[in-house]
C-alpha atoms as a PDB file:
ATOM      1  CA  UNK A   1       0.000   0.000   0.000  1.00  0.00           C
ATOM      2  CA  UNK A   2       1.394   3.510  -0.505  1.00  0.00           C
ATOM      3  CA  UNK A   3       1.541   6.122   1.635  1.00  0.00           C
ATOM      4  CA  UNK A   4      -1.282   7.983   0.357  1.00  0.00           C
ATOM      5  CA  UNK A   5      -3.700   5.138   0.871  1.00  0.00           C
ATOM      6  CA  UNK A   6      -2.567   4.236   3.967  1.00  0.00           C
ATOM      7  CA  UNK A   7      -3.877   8.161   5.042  1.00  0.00           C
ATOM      8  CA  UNK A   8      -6.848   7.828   3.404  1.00  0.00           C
ATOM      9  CA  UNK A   9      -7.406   4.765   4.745  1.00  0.00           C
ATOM     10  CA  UNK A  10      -7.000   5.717   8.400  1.00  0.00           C
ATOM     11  CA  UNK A  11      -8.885   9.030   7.770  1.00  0.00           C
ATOM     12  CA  UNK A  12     -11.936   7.147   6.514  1.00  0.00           C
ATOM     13  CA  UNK A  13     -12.130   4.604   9.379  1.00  0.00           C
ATOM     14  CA  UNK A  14     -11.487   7.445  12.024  1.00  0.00           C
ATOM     15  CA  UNK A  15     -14.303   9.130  10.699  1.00  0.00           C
ATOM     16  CA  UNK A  16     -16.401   5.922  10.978  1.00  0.00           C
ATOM     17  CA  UNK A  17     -15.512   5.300  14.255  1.00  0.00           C
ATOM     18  CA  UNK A  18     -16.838   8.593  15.428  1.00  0.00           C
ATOM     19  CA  UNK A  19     -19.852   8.709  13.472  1.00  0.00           C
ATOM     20  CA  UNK A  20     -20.591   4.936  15.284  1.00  0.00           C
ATOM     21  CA  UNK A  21     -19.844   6.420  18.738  1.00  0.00           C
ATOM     22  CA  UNK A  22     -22.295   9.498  18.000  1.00  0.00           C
ATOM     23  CA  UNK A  23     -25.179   7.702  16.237  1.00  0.00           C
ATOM     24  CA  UNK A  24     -24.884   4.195  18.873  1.00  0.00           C
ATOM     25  CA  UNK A  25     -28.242   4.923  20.426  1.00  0.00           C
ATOM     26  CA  UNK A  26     -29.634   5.358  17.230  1.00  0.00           C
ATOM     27  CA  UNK A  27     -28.982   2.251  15.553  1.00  0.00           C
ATOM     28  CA  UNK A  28     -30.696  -1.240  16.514  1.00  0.00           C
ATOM     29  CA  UNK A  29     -29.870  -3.215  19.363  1.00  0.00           C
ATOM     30  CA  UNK A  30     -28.967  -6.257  16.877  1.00  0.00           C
ATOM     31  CA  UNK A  31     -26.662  -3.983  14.982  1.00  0.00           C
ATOM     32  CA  UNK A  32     -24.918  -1.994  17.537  1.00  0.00           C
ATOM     33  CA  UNK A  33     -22.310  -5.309  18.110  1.00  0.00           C
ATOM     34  CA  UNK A  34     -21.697  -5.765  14.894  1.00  0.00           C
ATOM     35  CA  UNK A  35     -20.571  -2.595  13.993  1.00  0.00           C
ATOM     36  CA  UNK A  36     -19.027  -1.914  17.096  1.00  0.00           C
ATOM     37  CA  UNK A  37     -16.502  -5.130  16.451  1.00  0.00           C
ATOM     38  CA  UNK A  38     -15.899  -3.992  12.372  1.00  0.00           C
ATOM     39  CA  UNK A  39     -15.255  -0.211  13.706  1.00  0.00           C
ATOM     40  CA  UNK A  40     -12.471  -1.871  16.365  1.00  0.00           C
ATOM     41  CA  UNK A  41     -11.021  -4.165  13.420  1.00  0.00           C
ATOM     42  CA  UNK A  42     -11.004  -1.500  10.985  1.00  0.00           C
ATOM     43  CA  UNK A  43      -9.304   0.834  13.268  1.00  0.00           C
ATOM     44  CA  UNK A  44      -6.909  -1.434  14.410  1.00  0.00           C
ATOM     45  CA  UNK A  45      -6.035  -2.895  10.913  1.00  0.00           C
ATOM     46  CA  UNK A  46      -5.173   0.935  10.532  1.00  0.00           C
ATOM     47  CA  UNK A  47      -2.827   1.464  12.965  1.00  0.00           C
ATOM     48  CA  UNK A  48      -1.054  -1.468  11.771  1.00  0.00           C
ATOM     49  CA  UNK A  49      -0.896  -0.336   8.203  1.00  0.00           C
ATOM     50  CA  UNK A  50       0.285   2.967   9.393  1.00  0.00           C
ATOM     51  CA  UNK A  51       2.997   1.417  11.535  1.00  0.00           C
ATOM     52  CA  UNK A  52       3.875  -0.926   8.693  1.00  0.00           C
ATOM     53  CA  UNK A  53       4.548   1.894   6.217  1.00  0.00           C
ATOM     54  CA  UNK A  54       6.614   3.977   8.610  1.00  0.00           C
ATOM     55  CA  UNK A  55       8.945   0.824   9.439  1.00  0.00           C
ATOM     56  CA  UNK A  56       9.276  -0.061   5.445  1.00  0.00           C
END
């Protein structure tokens, strides 16, 4: 991945993340886990890909 996806990347799953955490009592009880785990994977897989392209 190159540096400029990596950003976008972590940009567009931040902003997920805190549109999730602002709109939680707004979505269905049946969704809320869901969502909740992908946001936490997404984020996470972020922080690795940023961390990967600073070390290469």
């Amino acid at each position: 991945m190159g540096n400029e996806n990596v950003a976008i990347y972590a940009v567009v799953v931040l902003c997920l993340g805190a549109v999730l955490v602002m709109s939680k009592d707004k979505l269905p009880p049946r969704f809320r886990r869901g969502m909740a785990l992908t946001a936490v994977i997404m984020i996470a897989l972020s922080f690795v890909f940023i961390i990967s392209s600073l070390l290469s």
